[in-house]
N, C-alpha and C. Protein backbone atom coordinates (compact mmCIF):
# COMPACT_ATOMS: atom_id res chain seq x y z
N UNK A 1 -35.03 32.00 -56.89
CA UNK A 1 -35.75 32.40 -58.08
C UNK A 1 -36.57 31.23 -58.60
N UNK A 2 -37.51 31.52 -59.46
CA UNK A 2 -38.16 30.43 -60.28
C UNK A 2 -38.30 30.52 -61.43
N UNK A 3 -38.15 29.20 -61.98
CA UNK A 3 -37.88 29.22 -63.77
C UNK A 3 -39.52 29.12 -64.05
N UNK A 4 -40.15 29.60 -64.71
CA UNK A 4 -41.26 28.77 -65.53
C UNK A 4 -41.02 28.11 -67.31
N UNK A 5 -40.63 27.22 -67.21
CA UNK A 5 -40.74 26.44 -68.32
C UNK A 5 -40.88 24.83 -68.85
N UNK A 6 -40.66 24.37 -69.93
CA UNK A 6 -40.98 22.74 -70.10
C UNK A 6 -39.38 22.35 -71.01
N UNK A 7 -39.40 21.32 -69.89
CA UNK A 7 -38.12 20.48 -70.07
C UNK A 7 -38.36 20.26 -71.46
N UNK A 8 -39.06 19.60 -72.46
CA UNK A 8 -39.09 19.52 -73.66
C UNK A 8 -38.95 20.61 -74.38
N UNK A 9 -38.49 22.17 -74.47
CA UNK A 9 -37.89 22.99 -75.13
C UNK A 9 -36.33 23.02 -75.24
N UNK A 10 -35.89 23.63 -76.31
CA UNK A 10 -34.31 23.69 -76.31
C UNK A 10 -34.30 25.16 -75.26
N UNK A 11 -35.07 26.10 -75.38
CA UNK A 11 -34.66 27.41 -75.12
C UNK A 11 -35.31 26.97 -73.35
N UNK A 12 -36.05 26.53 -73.01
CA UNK A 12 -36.00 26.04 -71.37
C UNK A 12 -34.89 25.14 -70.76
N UNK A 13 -34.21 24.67 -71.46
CA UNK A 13 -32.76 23.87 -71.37
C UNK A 13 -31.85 24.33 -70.81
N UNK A 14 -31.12 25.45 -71.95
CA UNK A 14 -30.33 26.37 -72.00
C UNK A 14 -30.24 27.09 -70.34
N UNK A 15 -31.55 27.45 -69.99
CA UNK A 15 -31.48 27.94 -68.98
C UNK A 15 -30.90 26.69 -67.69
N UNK A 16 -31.71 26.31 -67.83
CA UNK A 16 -31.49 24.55 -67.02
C UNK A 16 -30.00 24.42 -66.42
N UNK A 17 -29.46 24.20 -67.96
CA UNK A 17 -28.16 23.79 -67.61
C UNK A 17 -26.92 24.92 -67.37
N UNK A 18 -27.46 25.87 -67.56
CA UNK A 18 -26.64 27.17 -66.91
C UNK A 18 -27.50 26.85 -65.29
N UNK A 19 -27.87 26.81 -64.46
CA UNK A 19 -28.50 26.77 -63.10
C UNK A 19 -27.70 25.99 -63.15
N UNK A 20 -27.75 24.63 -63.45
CA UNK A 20 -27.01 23.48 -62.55
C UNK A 20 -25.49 23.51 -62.54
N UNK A 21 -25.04 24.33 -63.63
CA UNK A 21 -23.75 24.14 -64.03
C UNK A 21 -22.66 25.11 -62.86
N UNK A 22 -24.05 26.54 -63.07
CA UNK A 22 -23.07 27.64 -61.76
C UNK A 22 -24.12 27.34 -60.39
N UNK A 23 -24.83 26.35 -60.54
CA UNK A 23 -25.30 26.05 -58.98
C UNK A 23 -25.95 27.15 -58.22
N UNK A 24 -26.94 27.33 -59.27
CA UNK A 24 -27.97 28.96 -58.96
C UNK A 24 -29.16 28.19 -57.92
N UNK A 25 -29.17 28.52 -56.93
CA UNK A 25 -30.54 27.68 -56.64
C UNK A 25 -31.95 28.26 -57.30
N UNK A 26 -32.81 27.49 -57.54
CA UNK A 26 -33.73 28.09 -58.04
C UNK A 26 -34.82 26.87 -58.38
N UNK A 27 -36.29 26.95 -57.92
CA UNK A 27 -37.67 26.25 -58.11
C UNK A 27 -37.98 26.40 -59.78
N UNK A 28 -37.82 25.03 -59.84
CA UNK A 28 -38.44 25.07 -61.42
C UNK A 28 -40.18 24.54 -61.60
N UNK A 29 -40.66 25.64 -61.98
CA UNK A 29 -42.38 25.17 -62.42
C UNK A 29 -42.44 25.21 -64.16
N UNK A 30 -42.92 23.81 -63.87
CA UNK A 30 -44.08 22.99 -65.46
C UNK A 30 -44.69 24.07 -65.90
N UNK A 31 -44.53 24.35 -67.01
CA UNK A 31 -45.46 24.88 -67.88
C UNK A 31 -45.84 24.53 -68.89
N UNK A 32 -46.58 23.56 -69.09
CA UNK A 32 -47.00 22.98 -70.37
C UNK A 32 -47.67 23.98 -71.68
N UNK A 33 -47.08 24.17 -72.62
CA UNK A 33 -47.42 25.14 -73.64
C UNK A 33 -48.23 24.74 -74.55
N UNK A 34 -48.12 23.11 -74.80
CA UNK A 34 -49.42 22.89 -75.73
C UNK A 34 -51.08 22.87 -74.92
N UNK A 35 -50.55 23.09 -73.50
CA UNK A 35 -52.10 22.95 -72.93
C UNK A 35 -52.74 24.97 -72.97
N UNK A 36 -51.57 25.10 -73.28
CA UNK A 36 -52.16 27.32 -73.17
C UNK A 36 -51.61 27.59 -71.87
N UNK A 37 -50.88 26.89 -71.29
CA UNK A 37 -50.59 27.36 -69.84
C UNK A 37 -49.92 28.70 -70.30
N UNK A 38 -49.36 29.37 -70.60
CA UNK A 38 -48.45 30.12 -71.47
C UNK A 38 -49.41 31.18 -71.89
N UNK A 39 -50.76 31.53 -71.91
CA UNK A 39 -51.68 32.02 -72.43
C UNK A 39 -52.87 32.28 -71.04
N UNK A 40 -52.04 31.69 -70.13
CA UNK A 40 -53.11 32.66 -68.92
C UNK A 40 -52.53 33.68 -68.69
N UNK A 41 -53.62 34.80 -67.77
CA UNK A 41 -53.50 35.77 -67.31
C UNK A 41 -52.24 36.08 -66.93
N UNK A 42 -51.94 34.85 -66.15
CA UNK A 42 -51.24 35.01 -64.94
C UNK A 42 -49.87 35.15 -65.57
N UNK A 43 -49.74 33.90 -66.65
CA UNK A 43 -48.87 34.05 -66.91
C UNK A 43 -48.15 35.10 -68.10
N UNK A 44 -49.19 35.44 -68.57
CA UNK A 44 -48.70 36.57 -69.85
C UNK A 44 -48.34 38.38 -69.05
N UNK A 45 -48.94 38.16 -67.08
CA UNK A 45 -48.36 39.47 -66.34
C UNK A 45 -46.69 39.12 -66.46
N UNK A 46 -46.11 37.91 -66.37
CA UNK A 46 -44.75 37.84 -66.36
C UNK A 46 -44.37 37.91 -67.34
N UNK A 47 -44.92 37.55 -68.75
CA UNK A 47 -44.27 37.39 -70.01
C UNK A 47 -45.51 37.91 -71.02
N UNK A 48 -45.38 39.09 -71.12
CA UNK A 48 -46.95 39.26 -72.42
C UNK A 48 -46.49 38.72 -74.00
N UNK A 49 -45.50 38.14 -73.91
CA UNK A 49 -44.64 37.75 -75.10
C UNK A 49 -45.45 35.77 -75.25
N UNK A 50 -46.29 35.59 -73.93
CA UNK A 50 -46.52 34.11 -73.97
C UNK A 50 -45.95 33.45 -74.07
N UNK A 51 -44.03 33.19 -73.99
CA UNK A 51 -43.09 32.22 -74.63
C UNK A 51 -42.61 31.91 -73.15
N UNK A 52 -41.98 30.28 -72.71
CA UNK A 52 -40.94 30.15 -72.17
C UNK A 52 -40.30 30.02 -72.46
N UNK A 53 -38.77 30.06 -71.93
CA UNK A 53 -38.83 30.26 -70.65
C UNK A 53 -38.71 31.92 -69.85
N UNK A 54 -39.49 31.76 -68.52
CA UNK A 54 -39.22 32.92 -68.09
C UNK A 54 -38.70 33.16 -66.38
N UNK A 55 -38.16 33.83 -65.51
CA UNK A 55 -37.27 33.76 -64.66
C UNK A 55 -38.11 34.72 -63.83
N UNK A 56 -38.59 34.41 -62.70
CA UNK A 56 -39.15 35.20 -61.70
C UNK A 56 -38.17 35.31 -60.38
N UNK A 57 -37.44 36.79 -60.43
CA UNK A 57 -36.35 36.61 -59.25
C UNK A 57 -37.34 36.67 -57.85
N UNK A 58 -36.40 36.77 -56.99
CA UNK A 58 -37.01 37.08 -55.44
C UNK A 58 -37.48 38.26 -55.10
N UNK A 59 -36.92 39.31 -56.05
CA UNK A 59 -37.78 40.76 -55.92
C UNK A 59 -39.08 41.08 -56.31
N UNK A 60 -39.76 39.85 -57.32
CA UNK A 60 -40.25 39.92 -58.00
C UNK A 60 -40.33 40.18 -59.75
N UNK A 61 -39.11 41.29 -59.67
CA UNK A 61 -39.05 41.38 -61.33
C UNK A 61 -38.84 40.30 -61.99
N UNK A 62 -39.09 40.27 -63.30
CA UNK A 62 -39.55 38.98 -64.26
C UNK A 62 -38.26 39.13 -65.84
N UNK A 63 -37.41 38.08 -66.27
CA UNK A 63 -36.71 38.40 -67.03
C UNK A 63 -37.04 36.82 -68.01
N UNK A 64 -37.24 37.44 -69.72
CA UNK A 64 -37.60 36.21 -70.46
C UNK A 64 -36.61 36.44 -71.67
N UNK A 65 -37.07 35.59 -72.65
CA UNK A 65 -35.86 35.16 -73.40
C UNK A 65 -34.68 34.26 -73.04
N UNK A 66 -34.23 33.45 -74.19
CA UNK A 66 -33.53 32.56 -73.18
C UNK A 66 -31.92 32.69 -72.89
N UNK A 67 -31.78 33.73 -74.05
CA UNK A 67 -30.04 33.98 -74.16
C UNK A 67 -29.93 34.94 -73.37
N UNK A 68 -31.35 36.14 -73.50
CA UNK A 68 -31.03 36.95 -72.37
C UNK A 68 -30.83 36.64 -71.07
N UNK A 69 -31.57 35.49 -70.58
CA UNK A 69 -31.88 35.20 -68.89
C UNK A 69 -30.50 34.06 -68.85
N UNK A 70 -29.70 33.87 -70.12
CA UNK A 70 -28.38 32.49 -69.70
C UNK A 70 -27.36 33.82 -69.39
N UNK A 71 -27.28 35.29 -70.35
CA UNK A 71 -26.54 35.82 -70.22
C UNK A 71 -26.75 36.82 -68.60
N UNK A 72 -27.52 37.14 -68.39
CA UNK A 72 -27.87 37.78 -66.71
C UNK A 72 -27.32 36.25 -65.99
N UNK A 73 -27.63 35.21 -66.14
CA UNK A 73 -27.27 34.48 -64.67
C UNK A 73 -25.61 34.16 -65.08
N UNK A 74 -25.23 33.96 -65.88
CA UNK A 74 -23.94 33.74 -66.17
C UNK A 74 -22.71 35.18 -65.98
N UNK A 75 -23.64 35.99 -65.53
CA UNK A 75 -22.28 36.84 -65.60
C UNK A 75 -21.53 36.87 -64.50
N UNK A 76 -20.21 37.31 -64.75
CA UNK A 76 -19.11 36.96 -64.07
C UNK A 76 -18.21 35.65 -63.82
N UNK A 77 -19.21 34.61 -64.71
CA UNK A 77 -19.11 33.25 -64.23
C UNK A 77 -17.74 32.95 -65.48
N UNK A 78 -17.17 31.98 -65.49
CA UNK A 78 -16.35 31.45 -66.73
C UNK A 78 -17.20 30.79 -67.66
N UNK A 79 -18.53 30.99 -68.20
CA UNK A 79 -18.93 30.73 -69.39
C UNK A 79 -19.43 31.98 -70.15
N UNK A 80 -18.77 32.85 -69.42
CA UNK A 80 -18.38 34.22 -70.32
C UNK A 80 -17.26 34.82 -70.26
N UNK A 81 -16.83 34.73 -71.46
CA UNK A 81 -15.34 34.73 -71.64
C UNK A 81 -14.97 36.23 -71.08
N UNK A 82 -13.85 36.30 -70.13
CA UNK A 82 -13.12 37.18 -69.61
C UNK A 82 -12.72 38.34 -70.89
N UNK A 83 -12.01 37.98 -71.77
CA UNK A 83 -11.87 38.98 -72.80
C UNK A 83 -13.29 39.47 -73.43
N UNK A 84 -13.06 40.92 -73.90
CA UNK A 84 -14.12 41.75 -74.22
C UNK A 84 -14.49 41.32 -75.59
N UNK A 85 -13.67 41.13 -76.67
CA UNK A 85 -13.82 40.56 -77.93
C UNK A 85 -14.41 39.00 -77.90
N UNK A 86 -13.74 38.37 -77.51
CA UNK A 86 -13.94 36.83 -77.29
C UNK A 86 -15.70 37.01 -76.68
N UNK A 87 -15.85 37.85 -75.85
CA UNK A 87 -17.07 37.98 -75.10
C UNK A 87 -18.48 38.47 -76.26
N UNK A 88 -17.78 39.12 -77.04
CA UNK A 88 -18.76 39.60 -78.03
C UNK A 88 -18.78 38.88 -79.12
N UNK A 89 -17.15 37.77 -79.80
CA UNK A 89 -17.82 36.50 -80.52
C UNK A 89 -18.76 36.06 -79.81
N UNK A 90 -18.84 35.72 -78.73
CA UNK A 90 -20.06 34.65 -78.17
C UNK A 90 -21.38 34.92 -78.01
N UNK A 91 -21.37 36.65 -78.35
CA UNK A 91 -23.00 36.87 -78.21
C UNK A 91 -23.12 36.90 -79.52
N UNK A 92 -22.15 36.83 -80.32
CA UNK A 92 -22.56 36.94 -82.21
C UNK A 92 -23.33 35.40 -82.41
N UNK A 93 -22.78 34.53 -81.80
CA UNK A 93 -23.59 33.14 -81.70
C UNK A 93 -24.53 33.37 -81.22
N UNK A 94 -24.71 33.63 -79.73
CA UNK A 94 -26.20 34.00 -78.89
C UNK A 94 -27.72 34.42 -79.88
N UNK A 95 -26.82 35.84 -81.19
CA UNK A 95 -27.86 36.40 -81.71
C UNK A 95 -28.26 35.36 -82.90
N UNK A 96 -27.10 34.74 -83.64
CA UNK A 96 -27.13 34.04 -84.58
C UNK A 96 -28.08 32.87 -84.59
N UNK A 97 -28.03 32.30 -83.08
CA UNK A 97 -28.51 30.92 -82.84
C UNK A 97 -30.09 31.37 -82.58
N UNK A 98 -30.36 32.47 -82.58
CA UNK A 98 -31.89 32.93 -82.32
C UNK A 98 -32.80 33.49 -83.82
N UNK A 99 -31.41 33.97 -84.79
CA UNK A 99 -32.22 34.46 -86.28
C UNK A 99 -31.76 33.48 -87.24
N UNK A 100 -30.93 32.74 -87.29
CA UNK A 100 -30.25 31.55 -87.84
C UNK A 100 -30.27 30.25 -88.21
N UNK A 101 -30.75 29.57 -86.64
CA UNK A 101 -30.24 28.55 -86.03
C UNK A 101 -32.09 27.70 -85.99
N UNK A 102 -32.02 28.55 -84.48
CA UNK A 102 -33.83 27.88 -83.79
C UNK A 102 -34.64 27.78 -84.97
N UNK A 103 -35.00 28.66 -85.38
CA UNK A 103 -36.28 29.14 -86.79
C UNK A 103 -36.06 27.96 -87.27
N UNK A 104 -35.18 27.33 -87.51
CA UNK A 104 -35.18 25.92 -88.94
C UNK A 104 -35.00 24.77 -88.17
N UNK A 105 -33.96 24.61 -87.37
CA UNK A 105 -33.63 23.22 -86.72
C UNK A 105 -35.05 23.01 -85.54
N UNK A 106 -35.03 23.98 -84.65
CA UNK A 106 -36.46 23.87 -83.82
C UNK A 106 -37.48 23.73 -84.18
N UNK A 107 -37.85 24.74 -85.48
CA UNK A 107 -39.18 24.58 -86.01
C UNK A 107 -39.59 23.14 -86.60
N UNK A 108 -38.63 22.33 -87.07
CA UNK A 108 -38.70 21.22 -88.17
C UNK A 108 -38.76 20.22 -86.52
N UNK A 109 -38.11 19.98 -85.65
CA UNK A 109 -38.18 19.24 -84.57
C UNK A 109 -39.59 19.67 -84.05
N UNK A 110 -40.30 20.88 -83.60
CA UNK A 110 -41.35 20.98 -83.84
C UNK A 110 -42.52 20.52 -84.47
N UNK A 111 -42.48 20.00 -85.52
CA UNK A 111 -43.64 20.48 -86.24
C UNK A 111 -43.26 18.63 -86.52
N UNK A 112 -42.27 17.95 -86.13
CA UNK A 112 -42.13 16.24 -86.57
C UNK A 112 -42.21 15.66 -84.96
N UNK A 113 -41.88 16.20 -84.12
CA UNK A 113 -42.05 15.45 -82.23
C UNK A 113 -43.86 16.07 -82.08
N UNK A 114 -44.57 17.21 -81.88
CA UNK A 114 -45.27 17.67 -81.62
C UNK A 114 -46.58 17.40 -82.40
N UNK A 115 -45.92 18.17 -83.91
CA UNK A 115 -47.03 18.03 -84.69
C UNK A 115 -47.42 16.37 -85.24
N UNK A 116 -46.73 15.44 -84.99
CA UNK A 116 -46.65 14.58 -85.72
C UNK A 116 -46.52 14.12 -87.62
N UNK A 117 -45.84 15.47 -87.90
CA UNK A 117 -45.62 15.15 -89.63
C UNK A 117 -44.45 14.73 -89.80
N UNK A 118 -44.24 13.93 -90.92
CA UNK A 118 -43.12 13.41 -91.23
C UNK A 118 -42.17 14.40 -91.89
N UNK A 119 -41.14 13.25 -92.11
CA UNK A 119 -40.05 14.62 -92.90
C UNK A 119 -40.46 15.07 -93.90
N UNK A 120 -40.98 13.98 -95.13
CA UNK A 120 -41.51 14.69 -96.09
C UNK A 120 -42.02 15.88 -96.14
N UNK A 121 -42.93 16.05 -94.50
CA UNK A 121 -43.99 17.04 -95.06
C UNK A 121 -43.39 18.73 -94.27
N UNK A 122 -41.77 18.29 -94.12
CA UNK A 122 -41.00 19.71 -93.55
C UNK A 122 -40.84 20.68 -94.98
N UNK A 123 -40.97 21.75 -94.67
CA UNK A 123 -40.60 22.84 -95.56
C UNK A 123 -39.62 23.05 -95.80
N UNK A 124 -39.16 22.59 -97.51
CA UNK A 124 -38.47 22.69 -98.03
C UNK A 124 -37.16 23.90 -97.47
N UNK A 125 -37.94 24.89 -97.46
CA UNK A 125 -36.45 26.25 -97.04
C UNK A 125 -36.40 26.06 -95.90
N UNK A 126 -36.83 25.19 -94.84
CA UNK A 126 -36.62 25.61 -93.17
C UNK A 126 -35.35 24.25 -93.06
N UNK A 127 -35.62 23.41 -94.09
CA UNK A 127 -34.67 22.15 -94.21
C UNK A 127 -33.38 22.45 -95.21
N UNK A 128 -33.54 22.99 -95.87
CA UNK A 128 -32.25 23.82 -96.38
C UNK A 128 -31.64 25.16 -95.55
N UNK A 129 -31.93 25.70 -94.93
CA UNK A 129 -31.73 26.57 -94.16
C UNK A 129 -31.74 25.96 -92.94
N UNK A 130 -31.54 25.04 -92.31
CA UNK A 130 -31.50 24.11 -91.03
C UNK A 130 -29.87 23.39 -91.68
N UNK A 131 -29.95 22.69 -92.01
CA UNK A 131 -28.53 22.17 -93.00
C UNK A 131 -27.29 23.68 -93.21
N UNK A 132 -27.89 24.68 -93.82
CA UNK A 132 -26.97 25.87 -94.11
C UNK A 132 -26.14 26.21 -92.58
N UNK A 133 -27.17 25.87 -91.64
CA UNK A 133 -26.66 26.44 -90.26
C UNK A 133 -25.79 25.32 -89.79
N UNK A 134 -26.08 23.92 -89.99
CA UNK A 134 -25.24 23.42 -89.68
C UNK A 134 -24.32 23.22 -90.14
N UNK A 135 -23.85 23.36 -91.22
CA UNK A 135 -22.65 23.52 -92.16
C UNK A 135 -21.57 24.45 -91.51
N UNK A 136 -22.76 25.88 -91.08
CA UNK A 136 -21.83 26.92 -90.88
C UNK A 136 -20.71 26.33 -88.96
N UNK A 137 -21.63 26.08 -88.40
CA UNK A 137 -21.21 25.57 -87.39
C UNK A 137 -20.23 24.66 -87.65
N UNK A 138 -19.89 23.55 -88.35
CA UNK A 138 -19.34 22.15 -88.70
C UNK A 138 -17.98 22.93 -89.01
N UNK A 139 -18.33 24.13 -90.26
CA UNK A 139 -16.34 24.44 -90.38
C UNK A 139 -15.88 25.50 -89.23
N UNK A 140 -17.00 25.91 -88.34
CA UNK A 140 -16.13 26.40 -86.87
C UNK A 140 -16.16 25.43 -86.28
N UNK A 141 -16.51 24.50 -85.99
CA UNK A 141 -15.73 23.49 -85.15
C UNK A 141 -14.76 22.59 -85.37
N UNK A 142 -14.61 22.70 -86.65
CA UNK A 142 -14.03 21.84 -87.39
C UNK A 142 -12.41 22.39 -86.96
N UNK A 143 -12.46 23.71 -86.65
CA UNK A 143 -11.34 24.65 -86.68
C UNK A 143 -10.94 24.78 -84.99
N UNK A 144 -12.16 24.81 -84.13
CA UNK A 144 -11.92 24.66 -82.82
C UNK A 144 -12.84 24.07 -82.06
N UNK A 145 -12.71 24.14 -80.80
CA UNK A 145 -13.01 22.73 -79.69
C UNK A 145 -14.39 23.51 -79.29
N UNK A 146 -14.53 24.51 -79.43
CA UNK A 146 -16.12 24.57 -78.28
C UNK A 146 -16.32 26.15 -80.13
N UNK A 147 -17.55 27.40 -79.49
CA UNK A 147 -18.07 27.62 -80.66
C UNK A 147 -16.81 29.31 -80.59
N UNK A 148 -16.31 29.78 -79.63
CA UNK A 148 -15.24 31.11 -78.71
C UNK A 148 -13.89 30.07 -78.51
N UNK A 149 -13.52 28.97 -79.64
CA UNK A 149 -12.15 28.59 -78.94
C UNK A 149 -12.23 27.49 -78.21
N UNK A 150 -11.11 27.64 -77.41
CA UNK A 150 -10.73 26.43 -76.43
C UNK A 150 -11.68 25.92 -75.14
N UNK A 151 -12.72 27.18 -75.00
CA UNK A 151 -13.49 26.76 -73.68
C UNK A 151 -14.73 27.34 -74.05
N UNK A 152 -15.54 25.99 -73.29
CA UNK A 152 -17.28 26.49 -73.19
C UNK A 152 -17.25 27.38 -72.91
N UNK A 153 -18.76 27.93 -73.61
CA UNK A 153 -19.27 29.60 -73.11
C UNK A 153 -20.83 29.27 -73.24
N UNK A 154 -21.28 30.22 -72.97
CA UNK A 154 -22.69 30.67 -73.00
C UNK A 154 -23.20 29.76 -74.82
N UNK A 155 -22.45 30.46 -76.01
CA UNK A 155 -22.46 30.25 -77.15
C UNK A 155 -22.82 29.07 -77.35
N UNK A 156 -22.01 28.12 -76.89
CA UNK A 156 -21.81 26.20 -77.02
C UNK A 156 -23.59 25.55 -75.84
N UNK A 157 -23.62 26.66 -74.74
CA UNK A 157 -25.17 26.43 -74.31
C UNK A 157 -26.13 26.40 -74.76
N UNK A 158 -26.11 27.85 -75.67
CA UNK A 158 -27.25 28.10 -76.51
C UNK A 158 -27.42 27.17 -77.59
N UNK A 159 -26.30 26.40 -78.61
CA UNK A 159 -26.40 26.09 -79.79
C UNK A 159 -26.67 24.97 -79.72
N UNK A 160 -26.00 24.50 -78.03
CA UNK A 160 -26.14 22.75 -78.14
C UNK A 160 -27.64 22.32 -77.79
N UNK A 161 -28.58 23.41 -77.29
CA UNK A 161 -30.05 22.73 -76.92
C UNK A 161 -30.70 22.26 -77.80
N UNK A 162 -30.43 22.89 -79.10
CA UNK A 162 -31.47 22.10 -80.18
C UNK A 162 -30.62 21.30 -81.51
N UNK A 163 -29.22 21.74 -80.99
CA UNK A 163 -28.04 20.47 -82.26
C UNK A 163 -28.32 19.33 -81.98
N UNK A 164 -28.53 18.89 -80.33
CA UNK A 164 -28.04 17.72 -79.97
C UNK A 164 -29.45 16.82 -80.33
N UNK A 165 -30.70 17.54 -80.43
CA UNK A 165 -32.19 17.14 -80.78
C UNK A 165 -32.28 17.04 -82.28
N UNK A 166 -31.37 17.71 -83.42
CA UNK A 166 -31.71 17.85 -84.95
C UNK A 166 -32.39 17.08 -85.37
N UNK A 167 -31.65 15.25 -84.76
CA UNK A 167 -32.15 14.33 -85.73
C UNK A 167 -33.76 13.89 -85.60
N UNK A 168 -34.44 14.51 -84.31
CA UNK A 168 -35.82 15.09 -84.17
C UNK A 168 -36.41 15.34 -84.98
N UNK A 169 -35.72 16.51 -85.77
CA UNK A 169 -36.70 17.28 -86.67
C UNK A 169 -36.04 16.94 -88.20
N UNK A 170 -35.73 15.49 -88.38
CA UNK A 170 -34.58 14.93 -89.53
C UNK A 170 -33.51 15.39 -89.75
N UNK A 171 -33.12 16.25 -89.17
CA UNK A 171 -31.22 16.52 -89.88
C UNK A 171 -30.75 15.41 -89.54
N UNK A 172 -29.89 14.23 -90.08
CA UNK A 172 -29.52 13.39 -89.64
C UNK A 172 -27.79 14.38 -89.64
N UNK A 173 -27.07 13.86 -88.86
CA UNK A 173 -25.82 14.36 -88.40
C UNK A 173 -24.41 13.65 -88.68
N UNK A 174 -24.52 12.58 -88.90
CA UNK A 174 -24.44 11.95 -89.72
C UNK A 174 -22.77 12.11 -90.51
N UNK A 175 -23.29 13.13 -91.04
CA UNK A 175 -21.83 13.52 -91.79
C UNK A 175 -21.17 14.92 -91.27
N UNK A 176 -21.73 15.45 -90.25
CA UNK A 176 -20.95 16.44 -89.44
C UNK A 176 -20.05 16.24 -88.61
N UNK A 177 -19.02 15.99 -88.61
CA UNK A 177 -18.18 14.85 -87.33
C UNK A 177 -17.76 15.71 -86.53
N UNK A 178 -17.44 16.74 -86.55
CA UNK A 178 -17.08 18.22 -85.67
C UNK A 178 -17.94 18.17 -84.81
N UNK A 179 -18.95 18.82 -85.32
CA UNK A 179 -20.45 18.69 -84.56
C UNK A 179 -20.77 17.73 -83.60
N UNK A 180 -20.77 16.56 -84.13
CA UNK A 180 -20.97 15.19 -83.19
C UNK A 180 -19.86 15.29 -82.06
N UNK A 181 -18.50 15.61 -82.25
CA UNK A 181 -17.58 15.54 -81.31
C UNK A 181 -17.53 16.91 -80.56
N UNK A 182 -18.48 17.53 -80.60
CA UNK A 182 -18.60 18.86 -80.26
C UNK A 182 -19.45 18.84 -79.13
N UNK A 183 -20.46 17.99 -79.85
CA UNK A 183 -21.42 17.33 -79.10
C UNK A 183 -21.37 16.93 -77.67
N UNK A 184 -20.65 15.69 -77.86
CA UNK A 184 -20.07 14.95 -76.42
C UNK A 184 -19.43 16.03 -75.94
N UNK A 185 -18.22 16.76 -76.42
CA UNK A 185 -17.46 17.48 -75.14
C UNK A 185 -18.22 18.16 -74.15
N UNK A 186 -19.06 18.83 -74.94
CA UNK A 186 -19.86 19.83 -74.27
C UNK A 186 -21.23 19.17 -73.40
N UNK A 187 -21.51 18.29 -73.34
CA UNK A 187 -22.31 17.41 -72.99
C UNK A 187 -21.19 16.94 -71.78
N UNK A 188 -20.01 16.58 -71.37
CA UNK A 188 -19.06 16.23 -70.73
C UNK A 188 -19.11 17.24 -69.95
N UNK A 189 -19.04 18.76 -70.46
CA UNK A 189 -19.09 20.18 -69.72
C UNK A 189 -20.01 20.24 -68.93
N UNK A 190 -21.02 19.43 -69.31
CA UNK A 190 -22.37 20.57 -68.95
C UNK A 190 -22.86 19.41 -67.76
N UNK A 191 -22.26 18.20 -68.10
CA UNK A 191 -22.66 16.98 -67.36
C UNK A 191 -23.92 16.45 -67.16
N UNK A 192 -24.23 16.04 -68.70
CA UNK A 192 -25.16 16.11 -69.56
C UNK A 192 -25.50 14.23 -69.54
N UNK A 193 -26.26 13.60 -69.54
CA UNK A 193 -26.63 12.20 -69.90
C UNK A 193 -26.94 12.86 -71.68
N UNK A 194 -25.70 12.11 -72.41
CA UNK A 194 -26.19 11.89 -73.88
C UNK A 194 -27.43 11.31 -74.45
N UNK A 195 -27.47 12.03 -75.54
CA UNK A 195 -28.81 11.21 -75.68
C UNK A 195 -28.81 10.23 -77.04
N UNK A 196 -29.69 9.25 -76.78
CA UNK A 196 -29.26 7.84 -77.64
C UNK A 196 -29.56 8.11 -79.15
């Protein structure tokens, strides 16, 4: 299969490190999004949505989104939890980390790596609502080891692509210590080079 996306996204990550983790083989192609690559022809026949990342199997059919395309390659695998409940906490994260999560922590890492503005000039509610999410995360981890309990899942994939970047977009982390130690484990899981 082939990925099209850019290592500098959280949601091209996610996918990333689900491939290497269940050892999917698969050709990864550059797509640079600030150049419009994302906005050709070619590429809006695979994705008319213009977003990476997106997954071109060997049949040809085309699958995008990034929780959707971690949850298709992950199934059956042990980063989806065997129990049916446990399995559906973890897509409550999946959905959470997409209406919740990205919108504030990504956008603000966005708009301070990319755009070049400082913190000052982040929006007020995307920085209070970036903080709210991490809070919410901090007293579930605070309570257990990954985001489903005792073992990585899909959940701890999705959330860790753009936690482990916050201080990017200024959340300093700082005083989340769950989080931070949440951090490394799963970074240990995923067999991850931390980042400084």
């Amino acid at each position: 299969m082939k990925i099209f996306g850019d290592l500098n996204s959280g949601n091209c990550l996610k996918v990333k490190w689900v491939c290497d983790r269940l050892v999917l083989p698969h050709t990864w192609i550059d797509v640079d999004t600030m150049k419009g690559e994302t906005r050709t022809p070619q590429f809006l026949a695979m994705n008319g949505a213009g977003q990476v990342p997106v997954v071109q199997f060997d049949d040809g059919r085309t699958l995008a989104q990034s929780n959707a395309i971690i949850r298709y390659l992950a199934r059956g695998s042990e980063l989806i939890p065997a129990d049916s409940f446990l399995a559906a906490k973890m897509d409550e994260w999946l959905f959470w980390e997409q209406y919740s999560h990205e919108p504030y922590i990504a956008v603000c890492r966005f708009h301070m790596v990319y755009l070049g503005k400082p913190a000052s000039d982040l929006d007020p509610d995307k920085v209070k609502r970036g903080h709210a999410a991490l809070a919410r995360m901090e007293r579930q981890l605070a309570a257990t080891p990954f985001l489903v309990g005792d073992a990585i899942s899909l959940a701890d994939v999705a959330l860790l692509a753009y936690t482990r970047m916050a201080h990017e977009g200024g959340f300093d982390l700082s005083s989340y210590a769950s989080i931070r130690r949440w951090i490394g484990a799963a970074e240990r899981e995923l067999n991850l080079t931390p980042l400084s």
